[in-house]
N, C-alpha and C. Protein backbone atom coordinates (compact mmCIF):
# COMPACT_ATOMS: atom_id res chain seq x y z
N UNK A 1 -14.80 -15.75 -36.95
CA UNK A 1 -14.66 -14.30 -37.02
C UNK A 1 -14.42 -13.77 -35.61
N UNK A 2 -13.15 -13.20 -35.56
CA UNK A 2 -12.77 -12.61 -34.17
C UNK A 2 -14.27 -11.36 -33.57
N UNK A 3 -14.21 -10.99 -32.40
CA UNK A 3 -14.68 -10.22 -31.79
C UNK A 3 -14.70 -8.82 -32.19
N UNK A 4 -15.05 -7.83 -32.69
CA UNK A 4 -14.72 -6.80 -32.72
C UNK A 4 -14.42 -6.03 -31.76
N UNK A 5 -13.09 -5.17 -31.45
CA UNK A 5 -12.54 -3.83 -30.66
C UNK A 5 -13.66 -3.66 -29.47
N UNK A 6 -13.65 -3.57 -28.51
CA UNK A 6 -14.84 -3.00 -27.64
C UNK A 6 -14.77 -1.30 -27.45
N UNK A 7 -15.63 -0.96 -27.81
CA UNK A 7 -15.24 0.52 -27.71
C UNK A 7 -14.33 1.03 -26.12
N UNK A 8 -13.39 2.26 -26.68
CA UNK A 8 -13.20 3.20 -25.21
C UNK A 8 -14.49 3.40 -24.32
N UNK A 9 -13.87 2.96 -23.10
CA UNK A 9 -14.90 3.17 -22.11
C UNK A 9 -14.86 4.55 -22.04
N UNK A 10 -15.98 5.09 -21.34
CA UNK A 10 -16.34 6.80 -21.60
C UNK A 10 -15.97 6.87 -19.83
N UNK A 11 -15.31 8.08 -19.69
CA UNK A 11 -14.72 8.34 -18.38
C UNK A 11 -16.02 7.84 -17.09
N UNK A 12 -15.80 8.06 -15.85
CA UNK A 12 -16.25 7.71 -14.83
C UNK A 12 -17.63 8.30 -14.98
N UNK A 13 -19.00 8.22 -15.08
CA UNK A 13 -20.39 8.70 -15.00
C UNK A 13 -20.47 9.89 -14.16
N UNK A 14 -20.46 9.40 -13.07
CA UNK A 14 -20.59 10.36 -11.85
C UNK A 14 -20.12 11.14 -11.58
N UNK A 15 -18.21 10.82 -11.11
CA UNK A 15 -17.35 11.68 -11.64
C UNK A 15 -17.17 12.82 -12.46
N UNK A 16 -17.57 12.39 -13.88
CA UNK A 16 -18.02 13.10 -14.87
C UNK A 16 -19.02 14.77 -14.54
N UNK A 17 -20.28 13.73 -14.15
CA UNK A 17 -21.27 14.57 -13.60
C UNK A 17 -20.77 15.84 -12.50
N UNK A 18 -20.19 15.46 -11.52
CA UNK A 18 -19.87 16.06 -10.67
C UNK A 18 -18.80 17.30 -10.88
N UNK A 19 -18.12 17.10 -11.67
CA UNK A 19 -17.01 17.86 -12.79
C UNK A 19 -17.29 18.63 -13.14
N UNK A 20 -18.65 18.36 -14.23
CA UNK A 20 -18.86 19.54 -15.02
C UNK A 20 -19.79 20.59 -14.27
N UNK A 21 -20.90 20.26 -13.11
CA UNK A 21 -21.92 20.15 -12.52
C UNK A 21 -20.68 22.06 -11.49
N UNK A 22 -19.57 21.02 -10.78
CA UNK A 22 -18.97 21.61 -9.70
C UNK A 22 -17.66 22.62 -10.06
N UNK A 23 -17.68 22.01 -11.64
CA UNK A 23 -15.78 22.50 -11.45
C UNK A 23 -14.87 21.67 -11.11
N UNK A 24 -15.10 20.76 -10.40
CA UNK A 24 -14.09 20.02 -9.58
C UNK A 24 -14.44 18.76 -9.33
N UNK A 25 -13.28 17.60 -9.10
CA UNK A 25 -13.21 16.10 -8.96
C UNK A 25 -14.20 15.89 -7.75
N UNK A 26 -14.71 15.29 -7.78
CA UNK A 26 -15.66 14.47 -6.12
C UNK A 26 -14.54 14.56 -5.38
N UNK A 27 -13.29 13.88 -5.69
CA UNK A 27 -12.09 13.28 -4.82
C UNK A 27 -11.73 14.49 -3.92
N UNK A 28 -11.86 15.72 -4.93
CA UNK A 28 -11.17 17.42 -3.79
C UNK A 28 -11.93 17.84 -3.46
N UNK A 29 -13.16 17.75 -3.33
CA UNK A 29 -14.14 17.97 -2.05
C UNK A 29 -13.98 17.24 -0.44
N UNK A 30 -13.42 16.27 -1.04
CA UNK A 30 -13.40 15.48 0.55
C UNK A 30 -12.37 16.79 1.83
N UNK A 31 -11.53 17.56 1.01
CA UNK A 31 -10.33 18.25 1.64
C UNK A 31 -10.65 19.29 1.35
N UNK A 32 -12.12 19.87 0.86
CA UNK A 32 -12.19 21.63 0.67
C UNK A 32 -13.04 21.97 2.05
N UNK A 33 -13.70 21.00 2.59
CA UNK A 33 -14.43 22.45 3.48
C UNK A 33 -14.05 21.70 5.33
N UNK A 34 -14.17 22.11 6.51
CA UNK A 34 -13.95 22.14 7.55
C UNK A 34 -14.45 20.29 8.11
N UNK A 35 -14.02 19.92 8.96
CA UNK A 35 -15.03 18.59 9.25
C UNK A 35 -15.99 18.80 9.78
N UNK A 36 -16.90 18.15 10.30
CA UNK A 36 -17.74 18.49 11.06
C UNK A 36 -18.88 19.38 10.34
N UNK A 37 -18.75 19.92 9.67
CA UNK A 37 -19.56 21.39 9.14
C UNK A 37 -20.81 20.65 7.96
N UNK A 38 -21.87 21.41 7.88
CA UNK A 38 -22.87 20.87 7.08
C UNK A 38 -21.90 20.73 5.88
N UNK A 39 -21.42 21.51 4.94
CA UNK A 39 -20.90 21.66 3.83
C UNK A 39 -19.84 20.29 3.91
N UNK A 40 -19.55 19.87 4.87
CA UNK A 40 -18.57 18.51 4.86
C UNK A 40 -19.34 17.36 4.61
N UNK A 41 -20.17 17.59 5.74
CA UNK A 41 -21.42 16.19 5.39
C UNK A 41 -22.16 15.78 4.01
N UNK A 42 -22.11 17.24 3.49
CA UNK A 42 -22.88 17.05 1.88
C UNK A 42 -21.74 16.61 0.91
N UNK A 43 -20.56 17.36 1.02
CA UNK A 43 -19.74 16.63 0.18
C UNK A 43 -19.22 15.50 0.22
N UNK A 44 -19.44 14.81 1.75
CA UNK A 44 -19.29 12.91 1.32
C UNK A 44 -20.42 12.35 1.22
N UNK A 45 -21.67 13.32 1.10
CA UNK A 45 -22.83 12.27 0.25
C UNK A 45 -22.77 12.58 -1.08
N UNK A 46 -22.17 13.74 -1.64
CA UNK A 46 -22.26 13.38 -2.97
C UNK A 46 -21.39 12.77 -3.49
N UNK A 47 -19.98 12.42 -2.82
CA UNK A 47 -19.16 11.79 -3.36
C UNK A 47 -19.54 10.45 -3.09
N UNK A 48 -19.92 10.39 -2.31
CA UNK A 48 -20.54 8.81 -2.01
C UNK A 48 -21.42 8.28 -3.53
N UNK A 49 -22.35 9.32 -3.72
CA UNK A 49 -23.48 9.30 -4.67
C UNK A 49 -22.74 9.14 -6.11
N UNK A 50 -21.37 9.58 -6.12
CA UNK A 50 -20.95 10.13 -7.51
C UNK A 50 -19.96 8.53 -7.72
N UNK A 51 -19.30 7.78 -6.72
CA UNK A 51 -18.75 6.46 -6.74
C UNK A 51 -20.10 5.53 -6.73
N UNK A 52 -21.19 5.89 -6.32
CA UNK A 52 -22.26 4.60 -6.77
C UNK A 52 -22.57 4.30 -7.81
N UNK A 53 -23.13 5.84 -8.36
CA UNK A 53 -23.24 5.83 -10.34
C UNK A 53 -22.11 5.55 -10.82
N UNK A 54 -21.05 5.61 -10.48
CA UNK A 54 -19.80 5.15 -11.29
C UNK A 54 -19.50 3.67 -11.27
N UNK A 55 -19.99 2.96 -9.92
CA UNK A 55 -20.29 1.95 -9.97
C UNK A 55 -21.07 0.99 -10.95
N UNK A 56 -22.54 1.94 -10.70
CA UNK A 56 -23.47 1.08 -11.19
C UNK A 56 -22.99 1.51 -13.08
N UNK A 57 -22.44 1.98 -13.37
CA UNK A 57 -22.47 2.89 -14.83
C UNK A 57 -21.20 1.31 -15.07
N UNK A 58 -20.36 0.96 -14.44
CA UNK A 58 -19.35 0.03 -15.18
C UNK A 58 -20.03 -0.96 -15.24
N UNK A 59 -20.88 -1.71 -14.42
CA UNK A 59 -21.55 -2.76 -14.20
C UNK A 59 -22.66 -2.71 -15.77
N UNK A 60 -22.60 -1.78 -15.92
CA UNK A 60 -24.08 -1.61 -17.01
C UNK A 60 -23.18 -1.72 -18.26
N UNK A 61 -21.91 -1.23 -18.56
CA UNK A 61 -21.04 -1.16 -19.76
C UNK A 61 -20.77 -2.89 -19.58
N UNK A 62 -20.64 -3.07 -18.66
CA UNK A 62 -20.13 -4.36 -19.09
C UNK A 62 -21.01 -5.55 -19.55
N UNK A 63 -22.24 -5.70 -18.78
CA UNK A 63 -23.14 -6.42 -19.26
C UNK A 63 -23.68 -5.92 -20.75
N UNK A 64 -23.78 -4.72 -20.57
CA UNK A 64 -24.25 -4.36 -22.08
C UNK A 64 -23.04 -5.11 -23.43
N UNK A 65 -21.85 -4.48 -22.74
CA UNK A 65 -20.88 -4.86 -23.98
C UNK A 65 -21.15 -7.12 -24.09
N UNK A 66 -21.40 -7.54 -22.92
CA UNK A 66 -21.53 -8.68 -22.87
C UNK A 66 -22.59 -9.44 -23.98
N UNK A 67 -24.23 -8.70 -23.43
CA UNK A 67 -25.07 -8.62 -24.29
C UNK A 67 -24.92 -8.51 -25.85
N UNK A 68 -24.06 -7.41 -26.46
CA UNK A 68 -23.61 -7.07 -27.81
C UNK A 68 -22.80 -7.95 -28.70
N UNK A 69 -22.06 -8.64 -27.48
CA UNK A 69 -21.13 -10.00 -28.03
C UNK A 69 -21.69 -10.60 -28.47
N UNK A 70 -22.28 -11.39 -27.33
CA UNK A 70 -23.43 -12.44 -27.51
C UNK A 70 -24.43 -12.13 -29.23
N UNK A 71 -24.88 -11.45 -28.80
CA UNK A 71 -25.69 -10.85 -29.99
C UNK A 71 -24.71 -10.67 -31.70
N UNK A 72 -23.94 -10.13 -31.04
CA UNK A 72 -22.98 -10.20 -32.24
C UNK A 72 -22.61 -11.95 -33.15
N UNK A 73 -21.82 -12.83 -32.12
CA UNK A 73 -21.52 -13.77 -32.82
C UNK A 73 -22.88 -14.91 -32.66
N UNK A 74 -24.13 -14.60 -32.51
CA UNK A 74 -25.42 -15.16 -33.13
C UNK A 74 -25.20 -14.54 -34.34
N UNK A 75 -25.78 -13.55 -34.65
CA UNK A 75 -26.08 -12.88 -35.74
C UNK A 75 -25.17 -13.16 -37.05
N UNK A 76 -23.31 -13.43 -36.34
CA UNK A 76 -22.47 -13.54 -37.56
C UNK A 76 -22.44 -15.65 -37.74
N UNK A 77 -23.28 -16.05 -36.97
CA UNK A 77 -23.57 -17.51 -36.77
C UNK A 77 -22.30 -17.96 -36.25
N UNK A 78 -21.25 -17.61 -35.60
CA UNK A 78 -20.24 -18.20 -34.63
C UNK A 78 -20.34 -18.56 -33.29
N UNK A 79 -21.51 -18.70 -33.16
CA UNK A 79 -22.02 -19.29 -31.91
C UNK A 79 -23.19 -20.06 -31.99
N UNK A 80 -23.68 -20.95 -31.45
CA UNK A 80 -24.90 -21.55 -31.78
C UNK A 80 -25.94 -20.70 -30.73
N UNK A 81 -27.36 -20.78 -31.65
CA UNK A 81 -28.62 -20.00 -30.86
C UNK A 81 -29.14 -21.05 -30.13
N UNK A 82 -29.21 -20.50 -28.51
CA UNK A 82 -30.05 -21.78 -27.89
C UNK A 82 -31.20 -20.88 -28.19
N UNK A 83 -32.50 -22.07 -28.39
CA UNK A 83 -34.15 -22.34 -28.58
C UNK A 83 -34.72 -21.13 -26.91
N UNK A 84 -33.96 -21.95 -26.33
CA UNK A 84 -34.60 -20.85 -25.11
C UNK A 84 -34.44 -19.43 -24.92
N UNK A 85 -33.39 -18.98 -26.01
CA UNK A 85 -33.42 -17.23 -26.03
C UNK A 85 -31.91 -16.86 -25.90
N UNK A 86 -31.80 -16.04 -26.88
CA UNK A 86 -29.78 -15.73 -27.40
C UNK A 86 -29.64 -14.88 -25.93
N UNK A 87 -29.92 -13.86 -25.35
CA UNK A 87 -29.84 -13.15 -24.62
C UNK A 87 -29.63 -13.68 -23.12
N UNK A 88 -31.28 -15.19 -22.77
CA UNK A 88 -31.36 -15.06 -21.72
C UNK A 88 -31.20 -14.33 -20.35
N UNK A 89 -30.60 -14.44 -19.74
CA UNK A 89 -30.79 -13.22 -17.74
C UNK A 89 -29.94 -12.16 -19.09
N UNK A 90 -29.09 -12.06 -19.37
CA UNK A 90 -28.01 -10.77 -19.53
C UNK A 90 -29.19 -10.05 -20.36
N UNK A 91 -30.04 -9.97 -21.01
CA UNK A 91 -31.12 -8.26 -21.26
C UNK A 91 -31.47 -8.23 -20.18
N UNK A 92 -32.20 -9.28 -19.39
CA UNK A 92 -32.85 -8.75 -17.79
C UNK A 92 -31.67 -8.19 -17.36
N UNK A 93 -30.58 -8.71 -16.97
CA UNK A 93 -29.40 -7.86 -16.23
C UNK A 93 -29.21 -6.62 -16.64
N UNK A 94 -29.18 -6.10 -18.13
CA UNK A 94 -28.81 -5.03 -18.72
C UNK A 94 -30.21 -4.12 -18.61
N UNK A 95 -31.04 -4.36 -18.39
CA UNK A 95 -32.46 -3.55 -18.34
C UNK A 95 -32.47 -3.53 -16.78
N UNK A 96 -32.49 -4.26 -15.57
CA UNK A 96 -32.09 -3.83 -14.39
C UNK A 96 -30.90 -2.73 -14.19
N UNK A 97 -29.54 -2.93 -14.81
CA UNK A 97 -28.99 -1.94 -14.68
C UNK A 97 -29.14 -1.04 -15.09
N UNK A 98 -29.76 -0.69 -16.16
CA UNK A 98 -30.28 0.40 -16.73
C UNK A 98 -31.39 1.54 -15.61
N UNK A 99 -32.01 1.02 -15.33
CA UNK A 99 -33.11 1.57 -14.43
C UNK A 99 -32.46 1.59 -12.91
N UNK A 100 -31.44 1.16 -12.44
CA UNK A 100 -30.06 1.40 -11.38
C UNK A 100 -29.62 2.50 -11.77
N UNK A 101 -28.88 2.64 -12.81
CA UNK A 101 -28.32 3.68 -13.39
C UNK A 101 -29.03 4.90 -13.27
N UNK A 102 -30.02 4.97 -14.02
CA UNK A 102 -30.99 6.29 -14.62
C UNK A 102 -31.41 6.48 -12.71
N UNK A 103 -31.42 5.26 -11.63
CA UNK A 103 -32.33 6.22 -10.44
C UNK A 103 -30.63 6.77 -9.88
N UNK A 104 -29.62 5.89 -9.80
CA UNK A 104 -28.50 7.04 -9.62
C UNK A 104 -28.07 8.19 -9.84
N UNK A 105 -27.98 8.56 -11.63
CA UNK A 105 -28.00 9.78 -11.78
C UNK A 105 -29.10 10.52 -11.10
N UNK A 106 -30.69 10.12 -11.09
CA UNK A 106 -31.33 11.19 -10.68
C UNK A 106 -31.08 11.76 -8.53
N UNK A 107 -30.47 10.82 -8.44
CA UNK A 107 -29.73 10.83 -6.67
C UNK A 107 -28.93 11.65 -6.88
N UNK A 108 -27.69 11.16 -7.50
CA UNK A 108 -26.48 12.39 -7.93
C UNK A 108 -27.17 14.09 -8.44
N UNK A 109 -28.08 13.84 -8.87
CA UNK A 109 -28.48 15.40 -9.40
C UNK A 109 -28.63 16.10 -8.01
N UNK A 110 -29.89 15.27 -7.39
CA UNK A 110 -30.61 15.72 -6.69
C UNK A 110 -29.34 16.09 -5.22
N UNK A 111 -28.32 15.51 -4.90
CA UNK A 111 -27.44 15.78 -3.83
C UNK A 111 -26.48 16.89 -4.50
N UNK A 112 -26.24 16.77 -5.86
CA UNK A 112 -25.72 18.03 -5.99
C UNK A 112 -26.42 18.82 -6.12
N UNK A 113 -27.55 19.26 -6.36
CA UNK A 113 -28.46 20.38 -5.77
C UNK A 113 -28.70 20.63 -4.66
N UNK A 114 -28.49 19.87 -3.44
CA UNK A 114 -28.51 20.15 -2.39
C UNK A 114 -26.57 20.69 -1.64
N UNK A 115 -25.78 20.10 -2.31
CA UNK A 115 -24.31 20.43 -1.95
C UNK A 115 -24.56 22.00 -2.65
N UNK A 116 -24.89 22.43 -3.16
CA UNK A 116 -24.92 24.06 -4.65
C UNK A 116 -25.32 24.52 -3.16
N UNK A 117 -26.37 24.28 -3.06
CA UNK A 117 -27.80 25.36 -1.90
C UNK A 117 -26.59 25.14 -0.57
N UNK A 118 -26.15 24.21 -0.11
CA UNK A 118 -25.38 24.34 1.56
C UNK A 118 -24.02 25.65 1.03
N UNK A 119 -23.36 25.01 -0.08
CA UNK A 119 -22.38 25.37 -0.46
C UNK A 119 -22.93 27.04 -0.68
N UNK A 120 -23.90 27.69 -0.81
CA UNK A 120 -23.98 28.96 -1.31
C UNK A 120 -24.32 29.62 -0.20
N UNK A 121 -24.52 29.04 0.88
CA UNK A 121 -25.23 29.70 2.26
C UNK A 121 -24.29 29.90 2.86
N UNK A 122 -23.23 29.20 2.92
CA UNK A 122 -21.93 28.77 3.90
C UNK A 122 -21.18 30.33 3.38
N UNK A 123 -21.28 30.30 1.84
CA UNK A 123 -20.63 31.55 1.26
C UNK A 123 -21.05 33.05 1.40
N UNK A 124 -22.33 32.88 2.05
CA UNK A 124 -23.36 34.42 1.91
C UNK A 124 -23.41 34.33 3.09
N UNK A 125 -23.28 33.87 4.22
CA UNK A 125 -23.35 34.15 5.87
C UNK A 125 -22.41 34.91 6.30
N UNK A 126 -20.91 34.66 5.65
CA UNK A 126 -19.88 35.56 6.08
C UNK A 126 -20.23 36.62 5.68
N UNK A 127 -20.62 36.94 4.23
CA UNK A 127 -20.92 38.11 3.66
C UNK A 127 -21.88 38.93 4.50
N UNK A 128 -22.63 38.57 5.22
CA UNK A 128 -23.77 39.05 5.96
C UNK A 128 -23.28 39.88 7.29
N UNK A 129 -22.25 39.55 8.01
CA UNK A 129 -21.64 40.63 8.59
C UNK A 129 -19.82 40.40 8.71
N UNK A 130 -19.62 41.29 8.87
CA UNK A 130 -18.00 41.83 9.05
C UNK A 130 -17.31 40.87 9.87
N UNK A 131 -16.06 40.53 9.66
CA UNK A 131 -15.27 39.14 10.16
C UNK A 131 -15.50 39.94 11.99
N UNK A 132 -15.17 39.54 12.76
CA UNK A 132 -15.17 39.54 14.34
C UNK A 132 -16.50 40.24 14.74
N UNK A 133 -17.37 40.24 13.98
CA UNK A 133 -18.12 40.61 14.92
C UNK A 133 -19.60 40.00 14.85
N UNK A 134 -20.51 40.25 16.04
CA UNK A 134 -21.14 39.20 16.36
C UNK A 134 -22.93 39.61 15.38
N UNK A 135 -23.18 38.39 15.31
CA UNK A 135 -24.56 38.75 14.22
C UNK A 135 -25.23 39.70 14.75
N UNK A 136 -25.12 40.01 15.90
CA UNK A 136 -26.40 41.03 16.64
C UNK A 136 -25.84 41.74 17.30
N UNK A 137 -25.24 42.70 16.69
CA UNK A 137 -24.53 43.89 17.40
C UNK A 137 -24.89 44.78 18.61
N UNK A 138 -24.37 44.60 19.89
CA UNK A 138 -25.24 45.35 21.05
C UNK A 138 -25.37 46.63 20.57
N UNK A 139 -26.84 46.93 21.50
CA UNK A 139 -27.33 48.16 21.13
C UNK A 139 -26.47 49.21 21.89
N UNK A 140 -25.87 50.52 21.78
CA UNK A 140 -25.31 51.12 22.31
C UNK A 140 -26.23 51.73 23.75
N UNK A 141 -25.89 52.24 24.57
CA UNK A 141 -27.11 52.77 25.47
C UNK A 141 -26.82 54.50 24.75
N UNK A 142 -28.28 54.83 25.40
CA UNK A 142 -28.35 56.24 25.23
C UNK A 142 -27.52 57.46 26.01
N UNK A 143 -27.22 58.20 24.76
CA UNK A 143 -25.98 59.54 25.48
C UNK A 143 -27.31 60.38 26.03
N UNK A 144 -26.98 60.55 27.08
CA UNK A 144 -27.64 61.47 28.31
C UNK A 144 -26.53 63.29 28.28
N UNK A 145 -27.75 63.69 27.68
CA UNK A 145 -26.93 64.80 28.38
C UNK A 145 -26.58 65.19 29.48
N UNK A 146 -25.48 65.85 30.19
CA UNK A 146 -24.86 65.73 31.66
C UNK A 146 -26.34 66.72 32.45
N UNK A 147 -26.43 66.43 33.05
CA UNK A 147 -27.27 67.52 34.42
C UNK A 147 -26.36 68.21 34.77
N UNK A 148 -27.43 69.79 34.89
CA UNK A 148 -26.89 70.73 35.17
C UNK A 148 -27.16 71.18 36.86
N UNK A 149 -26.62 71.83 36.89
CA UNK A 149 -26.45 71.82 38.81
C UNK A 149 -27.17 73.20 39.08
């Protein structure tokens, strides 16, 4: 009995995350904000963060789908069961990646909560005073009335 279809892989994890999370690809952050600038630094840690879970997220589809095989042609008896365990390392592998996975996403959350908070400050500072001029506006000196003679 052939293998059954492996399902469509489900788009990139992180990616994903970052998408719905931002509006926008990880990839067009690298080219939205200035170099150098906090708001730059956060957006190549979350893109960093958003290619790790995407990482660790294929690594986990695949052992899993590996696992399911396996499991599959035991179950339809097209494979013989070794005595020492149908699964062997690949559930440990698939339960390590699992708990990889789940601490990635909670990294990815947690840096896009911190890219939201840089990203909203960067936006409300300009707002805070008028383009050319300086945060602390000199004080004017005092109009003296002229002396009279």
């Amino acid at each position: 009995m052939p293998d059954p279809p492996s399902p469509q892989r489900s788009p990139a994890a992180g990616s994903q995350m970052v998408t719905e999370a931002l509006g926008t690809a990880p990839a067009r952050l690298a080219n939205l904000h200035a170099a150098g600038t906090a708001e730059d630094a956060t957006a190549w840690l979350l893109i960093r963060a958003a290619r790790h879970l995407d990482h660790v997220h294929e690594q986990f589809i695949s052992a899993a789908e590996t696992a399911a095989s396996t499991l599959t042609r035991a179950a339809s008896g097209t494979a013989p069961i070794n005595s020492l365990g149908v699964l062997q390392h690949n559930g440990t592998q698939v339960d390590i990646l699992a708990a990889r996975r789940a601490d990635a996403v909670e990294h990815l959350q947690q840096v896009t909560l911190v890219y939201q908070q840089v990203a909203a400050l960067s936006d409300a500072a300009p707002q805070a005073r008028r383009p050319g001029t300086s945060p602390n506006p000199p004080i004017a000196a005092p109009v003296r009335p002229p002396r009279g003679r």
